[in-house]
PDB file of N, CA and C in Angstrom:
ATOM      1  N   UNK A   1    -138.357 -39.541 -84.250  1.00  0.00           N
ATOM      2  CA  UNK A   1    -137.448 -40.020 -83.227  1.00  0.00           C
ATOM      3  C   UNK A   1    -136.721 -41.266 -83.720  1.00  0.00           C
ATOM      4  N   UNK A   2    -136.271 -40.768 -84.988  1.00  0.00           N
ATOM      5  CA  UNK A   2    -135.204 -42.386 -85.542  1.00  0.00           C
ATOM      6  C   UNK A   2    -134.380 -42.207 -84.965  1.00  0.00           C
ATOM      7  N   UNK A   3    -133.641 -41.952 -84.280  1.00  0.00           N
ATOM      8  CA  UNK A   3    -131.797 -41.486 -83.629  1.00  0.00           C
ATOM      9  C   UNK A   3    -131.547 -43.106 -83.292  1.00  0.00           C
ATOM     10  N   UNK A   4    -130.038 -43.310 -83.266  1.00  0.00           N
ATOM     11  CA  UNK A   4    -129.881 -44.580 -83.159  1.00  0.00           C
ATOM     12  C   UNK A   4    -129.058 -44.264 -81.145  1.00  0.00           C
ATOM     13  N   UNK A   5    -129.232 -45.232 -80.400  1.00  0.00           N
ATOM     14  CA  UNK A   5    -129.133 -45.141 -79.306  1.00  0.00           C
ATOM     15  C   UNK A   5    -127.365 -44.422 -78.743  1.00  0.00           C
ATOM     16  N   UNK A   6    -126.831 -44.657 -80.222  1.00  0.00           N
ATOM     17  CA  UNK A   6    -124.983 -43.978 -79.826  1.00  0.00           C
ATOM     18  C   UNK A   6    -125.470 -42.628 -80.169  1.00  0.00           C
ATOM     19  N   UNK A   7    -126.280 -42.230 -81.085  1.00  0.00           N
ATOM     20  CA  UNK A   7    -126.269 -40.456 -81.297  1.00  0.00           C
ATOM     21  C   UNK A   7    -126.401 -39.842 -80.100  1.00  0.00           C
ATOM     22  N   UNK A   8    -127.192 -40.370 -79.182  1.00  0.00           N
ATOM     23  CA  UNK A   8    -128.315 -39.833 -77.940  1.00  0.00           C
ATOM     24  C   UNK A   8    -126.915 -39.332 -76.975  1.00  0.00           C
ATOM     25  N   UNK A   9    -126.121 -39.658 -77.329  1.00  0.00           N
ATOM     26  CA  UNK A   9    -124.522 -39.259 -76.316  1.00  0.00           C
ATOM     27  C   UNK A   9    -124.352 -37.950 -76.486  1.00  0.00           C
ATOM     28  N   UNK A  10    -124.744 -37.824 -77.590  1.00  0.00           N
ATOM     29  CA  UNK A  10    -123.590 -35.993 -77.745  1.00  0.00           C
ATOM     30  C   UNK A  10    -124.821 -35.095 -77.877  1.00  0.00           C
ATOM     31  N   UNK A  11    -125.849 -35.936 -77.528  1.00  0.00           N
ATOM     32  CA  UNK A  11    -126.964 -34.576 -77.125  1.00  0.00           C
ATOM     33  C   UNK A  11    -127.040 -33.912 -75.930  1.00  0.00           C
ATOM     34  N   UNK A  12    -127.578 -33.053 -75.861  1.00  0.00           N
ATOM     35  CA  UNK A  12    -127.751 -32.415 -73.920  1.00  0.00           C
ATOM     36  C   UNK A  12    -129.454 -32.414 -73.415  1.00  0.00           C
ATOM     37  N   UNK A  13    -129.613 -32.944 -72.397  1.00  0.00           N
ATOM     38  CA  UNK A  13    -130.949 -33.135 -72.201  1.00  0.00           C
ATOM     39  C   UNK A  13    -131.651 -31.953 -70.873  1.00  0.00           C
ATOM     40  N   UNK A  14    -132.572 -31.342 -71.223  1.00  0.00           N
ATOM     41  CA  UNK A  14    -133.061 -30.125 -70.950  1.00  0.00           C
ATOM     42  C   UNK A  14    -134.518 -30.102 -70.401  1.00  0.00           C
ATOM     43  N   UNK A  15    -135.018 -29.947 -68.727  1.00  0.00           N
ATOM     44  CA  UNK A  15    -136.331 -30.584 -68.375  1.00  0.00           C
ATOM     45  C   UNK A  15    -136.748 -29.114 -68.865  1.00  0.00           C
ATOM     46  N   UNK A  16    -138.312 -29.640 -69.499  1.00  0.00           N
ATOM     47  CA  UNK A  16    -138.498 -28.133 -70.185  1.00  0.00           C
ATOM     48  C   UNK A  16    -139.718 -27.556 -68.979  1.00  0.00           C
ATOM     49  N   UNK A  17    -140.116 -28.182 -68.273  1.00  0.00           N
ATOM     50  CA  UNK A  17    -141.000 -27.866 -66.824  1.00  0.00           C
ATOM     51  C   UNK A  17    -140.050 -26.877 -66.207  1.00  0.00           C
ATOM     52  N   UNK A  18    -138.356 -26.820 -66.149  1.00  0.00           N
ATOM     53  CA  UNK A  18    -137.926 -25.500 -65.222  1.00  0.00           C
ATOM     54  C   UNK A  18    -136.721 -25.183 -66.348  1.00  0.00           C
ATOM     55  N   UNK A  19    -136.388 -26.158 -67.335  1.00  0.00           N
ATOM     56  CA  UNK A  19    -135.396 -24.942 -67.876  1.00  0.00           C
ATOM     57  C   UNK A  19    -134.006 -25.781 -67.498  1.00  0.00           C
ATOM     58  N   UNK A  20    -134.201 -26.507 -66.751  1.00  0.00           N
ATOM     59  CA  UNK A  20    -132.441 -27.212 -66.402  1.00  0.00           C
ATOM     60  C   UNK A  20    -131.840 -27.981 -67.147  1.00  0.00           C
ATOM     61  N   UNK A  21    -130.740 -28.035 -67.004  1.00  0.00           N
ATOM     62  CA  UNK A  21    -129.840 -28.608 -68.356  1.00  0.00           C
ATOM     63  C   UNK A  21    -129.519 -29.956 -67.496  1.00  0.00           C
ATOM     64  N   UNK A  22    -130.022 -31.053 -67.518  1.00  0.00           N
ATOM     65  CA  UNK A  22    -129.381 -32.058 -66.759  1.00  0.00           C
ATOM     66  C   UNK A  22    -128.448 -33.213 -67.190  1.00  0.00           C
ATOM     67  N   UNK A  23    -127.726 -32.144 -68.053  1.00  0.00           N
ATOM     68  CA  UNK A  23    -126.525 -33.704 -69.027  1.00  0.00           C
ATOM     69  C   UNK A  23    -126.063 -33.931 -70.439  1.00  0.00           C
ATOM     70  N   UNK A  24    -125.291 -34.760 -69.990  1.00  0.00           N
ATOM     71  CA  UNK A  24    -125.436 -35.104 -71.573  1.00  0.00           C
ATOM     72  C   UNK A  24    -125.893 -36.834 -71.210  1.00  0.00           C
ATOM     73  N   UNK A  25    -126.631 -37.455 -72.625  1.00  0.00           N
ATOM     74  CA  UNK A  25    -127.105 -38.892 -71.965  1.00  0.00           C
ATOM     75  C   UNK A  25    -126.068 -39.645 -71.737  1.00  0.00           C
ATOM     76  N   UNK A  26    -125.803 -40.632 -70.345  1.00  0.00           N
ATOM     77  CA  UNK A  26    -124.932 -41.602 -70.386  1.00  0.00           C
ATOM     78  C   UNK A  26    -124.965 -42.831 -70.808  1.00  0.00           C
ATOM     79  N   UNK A  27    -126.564 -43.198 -70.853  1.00  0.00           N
ATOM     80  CA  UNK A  27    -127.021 -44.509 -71.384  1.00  0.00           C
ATOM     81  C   UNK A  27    -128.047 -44.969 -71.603  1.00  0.00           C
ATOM     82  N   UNK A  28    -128.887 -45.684 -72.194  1.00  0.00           N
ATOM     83  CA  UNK A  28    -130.040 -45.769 -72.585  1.00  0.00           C
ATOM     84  C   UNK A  28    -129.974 -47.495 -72.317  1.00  0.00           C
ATOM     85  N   UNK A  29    -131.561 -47.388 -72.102  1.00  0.00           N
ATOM     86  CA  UNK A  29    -132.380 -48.603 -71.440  1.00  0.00           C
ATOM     87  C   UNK A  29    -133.280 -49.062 -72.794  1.00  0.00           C
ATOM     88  N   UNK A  30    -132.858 -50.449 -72.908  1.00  0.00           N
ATOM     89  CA  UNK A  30    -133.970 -50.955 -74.419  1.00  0.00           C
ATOM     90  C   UNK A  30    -134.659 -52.080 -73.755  1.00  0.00           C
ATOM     91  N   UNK A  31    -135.882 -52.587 -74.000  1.00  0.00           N
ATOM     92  CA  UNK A  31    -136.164 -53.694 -74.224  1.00  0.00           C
ATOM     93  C   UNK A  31    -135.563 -54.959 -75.246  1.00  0.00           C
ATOM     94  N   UNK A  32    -134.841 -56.080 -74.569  1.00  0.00           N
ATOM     95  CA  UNK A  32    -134.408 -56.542 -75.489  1.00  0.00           C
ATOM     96  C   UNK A  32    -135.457 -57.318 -76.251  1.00  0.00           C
ATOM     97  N   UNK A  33    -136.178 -57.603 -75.788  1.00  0.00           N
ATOM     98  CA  UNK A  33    -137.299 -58.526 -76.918  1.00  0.00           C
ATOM     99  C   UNK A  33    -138.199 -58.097 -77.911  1.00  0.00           C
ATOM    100  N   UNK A  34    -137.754 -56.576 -78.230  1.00  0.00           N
ATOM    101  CA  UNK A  34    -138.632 -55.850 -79.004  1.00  0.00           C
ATOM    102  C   UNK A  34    -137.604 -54.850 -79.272  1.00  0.00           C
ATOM    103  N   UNK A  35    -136.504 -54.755 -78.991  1.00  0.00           N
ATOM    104  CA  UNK A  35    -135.079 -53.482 -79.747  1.00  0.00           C
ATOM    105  C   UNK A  35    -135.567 -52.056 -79.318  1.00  0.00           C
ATOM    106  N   UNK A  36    -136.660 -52.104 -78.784  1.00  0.00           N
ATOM    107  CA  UNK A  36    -137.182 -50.464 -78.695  1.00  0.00           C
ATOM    108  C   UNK A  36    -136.535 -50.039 -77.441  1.00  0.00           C
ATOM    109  N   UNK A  37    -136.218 -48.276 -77.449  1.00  0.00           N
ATOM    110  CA  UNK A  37    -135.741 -47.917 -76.578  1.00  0.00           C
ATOM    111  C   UNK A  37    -136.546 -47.481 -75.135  1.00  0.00           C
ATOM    112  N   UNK A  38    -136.772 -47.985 -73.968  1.00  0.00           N
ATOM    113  CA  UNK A  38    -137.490 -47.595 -72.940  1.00  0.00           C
ATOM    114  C   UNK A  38    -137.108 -46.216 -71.898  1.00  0.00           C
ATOM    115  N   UNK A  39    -135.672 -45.725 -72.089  1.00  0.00           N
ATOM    116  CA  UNK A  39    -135.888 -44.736 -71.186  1.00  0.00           C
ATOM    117  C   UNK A  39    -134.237 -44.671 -71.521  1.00  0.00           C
ATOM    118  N   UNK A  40    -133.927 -43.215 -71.001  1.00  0.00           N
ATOM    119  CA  UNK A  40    -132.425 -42.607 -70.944  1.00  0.00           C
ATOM    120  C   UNK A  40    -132.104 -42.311 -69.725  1.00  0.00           C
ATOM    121  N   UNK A  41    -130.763 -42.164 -69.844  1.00  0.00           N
ATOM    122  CA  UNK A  41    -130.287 -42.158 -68.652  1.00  0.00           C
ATOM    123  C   UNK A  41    -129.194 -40.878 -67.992  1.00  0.00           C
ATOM    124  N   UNK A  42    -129.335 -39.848 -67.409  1.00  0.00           N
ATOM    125  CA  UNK A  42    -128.488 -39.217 -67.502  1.00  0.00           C
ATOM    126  C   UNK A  42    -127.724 -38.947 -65.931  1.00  0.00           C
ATOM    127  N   UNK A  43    -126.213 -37.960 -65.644  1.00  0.00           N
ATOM    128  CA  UNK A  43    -125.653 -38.316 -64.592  1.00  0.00           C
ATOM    129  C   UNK A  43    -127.022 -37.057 -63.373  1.00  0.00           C
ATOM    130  N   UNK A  44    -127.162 -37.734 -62.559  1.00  0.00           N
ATOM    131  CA  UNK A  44    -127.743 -37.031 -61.086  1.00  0.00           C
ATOM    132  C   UNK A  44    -126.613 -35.833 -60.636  1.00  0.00           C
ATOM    133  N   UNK A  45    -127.471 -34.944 -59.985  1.00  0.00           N
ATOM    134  CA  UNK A  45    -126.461 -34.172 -59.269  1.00  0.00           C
ATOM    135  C   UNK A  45    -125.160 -34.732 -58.323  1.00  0.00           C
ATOM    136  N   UNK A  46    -124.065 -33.612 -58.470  1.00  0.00           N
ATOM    137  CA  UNK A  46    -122.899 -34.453 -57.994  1.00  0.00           C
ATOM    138  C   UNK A  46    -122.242 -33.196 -56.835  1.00  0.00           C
ATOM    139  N   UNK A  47    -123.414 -32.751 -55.913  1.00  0.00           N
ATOM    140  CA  UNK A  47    -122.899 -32.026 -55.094  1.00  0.00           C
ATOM    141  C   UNK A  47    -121.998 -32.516 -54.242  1.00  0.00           C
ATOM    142  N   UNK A  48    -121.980 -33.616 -53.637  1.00  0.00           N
ATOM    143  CA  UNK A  48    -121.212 -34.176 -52.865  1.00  0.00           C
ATOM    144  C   UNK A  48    -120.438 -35.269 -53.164  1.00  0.00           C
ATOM    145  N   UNK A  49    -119.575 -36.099 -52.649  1.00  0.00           N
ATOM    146  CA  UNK A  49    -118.698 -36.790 -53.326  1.00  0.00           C
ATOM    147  C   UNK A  49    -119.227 -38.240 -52.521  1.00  0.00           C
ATOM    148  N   UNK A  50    -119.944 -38.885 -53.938  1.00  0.00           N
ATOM    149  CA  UNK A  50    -121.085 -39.995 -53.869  1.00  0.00           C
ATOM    150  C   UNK A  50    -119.737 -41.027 -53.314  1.00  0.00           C
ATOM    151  N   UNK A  51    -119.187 -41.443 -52.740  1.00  0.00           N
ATOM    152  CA  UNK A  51    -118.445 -42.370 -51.857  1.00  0.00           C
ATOM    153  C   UNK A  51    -119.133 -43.584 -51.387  1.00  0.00           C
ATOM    154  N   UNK A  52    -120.088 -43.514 -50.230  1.00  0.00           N
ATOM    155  CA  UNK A  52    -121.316 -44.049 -49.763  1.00  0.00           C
ATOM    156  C   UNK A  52    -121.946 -44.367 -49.881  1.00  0.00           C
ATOM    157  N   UNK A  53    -122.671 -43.456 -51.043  1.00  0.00           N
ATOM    158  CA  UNK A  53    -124.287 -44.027 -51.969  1.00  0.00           C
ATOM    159  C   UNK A  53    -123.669 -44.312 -53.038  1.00  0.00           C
ATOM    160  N   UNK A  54    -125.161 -44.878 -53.436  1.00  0.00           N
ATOM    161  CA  UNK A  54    -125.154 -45.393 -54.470  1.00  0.00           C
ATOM    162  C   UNK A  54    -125.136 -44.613 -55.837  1.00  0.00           C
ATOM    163  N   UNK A  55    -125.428 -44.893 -56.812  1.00  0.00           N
ATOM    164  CA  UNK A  55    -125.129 -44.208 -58.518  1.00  0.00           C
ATOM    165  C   UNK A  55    -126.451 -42.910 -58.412  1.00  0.00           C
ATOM    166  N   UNK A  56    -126.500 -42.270 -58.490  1.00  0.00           N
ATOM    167  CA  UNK A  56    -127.773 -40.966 -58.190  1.00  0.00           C
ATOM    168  C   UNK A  56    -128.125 -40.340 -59.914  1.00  0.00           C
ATOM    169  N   UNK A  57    -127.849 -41.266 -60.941  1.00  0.00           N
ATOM    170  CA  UNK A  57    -128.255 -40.951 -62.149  1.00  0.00           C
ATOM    171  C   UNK A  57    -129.966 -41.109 -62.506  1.00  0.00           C
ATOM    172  N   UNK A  58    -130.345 -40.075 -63.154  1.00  0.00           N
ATOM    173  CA  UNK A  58    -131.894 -39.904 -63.763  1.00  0.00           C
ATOM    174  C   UNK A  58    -132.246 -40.406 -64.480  1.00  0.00           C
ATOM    175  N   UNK A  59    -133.007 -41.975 -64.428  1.00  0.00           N
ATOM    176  CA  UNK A  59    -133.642 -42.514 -65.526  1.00  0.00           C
ATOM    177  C   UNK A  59    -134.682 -41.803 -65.774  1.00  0.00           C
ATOM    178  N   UNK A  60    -135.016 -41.417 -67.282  1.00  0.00           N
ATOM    179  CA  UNK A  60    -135.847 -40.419 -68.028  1.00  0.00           C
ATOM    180  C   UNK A  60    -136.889 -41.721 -68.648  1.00  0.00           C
ATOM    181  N   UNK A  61    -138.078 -41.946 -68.374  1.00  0.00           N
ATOM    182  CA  UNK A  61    -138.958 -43.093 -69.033  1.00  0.00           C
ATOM    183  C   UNK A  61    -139.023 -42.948 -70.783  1.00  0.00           C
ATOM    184  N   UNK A  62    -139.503 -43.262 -71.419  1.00  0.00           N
ATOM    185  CA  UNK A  62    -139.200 -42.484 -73.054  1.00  0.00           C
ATOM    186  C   UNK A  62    -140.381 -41.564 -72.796  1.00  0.00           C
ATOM    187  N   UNK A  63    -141.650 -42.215 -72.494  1.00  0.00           N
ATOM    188  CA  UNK A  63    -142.695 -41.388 -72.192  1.00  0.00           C
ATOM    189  C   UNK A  63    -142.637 -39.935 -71.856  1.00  0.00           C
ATOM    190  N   UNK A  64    -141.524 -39.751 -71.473  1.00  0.00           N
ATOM    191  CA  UNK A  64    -141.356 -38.061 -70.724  1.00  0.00           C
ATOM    192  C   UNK A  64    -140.266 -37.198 -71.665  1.00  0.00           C
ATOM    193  N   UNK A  65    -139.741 -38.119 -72.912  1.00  0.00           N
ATOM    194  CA  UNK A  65    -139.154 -37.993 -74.227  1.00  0.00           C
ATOM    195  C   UNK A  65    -140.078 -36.750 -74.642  1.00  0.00           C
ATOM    196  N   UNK A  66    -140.115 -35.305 -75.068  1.00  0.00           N
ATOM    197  CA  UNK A  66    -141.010 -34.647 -75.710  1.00  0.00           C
ATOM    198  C   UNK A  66    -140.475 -34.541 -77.263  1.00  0.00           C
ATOM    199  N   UNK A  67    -139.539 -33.871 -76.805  1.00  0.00           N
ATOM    200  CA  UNK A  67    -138.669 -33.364 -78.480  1.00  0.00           C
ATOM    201  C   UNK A  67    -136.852 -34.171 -78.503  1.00  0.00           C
ATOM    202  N   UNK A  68    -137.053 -34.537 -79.687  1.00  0.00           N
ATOM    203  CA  UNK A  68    -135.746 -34.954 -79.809  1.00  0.00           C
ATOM    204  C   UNK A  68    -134.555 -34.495 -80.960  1.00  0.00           C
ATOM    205  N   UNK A  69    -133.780 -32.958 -80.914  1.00  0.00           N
ATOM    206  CA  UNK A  69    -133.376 -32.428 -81.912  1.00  0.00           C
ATOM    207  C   UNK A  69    -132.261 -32.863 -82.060  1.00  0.00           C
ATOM    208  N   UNK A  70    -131.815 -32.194 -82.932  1.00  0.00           N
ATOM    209  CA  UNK A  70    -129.975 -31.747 -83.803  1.00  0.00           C
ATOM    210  C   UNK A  70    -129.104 -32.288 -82.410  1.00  0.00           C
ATOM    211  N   UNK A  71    -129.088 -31.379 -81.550  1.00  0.00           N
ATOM    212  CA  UNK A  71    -127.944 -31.552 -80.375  1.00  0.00           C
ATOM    213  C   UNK A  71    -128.951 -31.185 -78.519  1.00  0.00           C
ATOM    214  N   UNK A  72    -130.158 -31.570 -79.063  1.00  0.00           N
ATOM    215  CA  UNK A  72    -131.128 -31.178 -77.798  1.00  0.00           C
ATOM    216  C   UNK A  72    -132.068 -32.511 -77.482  1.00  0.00           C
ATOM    217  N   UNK A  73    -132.348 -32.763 -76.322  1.00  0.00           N
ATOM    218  CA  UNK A  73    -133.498 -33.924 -76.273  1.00  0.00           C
ATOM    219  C   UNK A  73    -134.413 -32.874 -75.017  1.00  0.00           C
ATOM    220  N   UNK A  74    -135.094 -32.570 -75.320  1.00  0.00           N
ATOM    221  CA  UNK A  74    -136.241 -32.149 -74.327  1.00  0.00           C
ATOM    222  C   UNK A  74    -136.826 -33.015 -73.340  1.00  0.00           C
ATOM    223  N   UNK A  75    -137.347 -32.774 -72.184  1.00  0.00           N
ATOM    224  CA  UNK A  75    -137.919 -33.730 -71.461  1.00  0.00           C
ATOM    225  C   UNK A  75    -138.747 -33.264 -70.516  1.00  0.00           C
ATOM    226  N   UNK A  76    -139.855 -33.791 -70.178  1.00  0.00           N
ATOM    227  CA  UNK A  76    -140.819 -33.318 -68.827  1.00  0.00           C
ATOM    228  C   UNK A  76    -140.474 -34.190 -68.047  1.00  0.00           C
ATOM    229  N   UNK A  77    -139.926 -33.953 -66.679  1.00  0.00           N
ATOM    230  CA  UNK A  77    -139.972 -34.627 -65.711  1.00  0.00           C
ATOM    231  C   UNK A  77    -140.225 -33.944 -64.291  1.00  0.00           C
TER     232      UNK A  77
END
């Protein structure tokens, strides 16, 4: 899992518990006092037109990180 935190963009992230494709990553969460990456971030469902609420994006912990390929990041959540 060397990927540098700009690659993690043009991957698509895939919960492997049902099979859903939930994204591509929009942003990633580091610790700054240690450079390591803590969790990704991808967009939430956009059935309705979020006006009202707030941002409904899926922080992914790294912990729930399984596989991290070519153009795939796997995830249990």
């Amino acid at each position: 899992m060397g990927d540098k935190g700009l690659d993690f963009k043009h991957k698509e992230v895939v919960n492997i518990k049902d099979g859903k494709r939930l994204g591509y990553v929009q942003d990633v969460c580091a610790d700054l006092e240690t450079g390591m990456i803590t969790a990704i971030i991808v967009p939430g469902d956009k059935k309705l037109l979020n006006l009202f609420s707030g941002s409904n994006d899926i922080e992914i912990p790294w912990k729930n990180i399984k596989c991290i390929g070519e153009d795939l990041i796997l995830v249990e959540i």
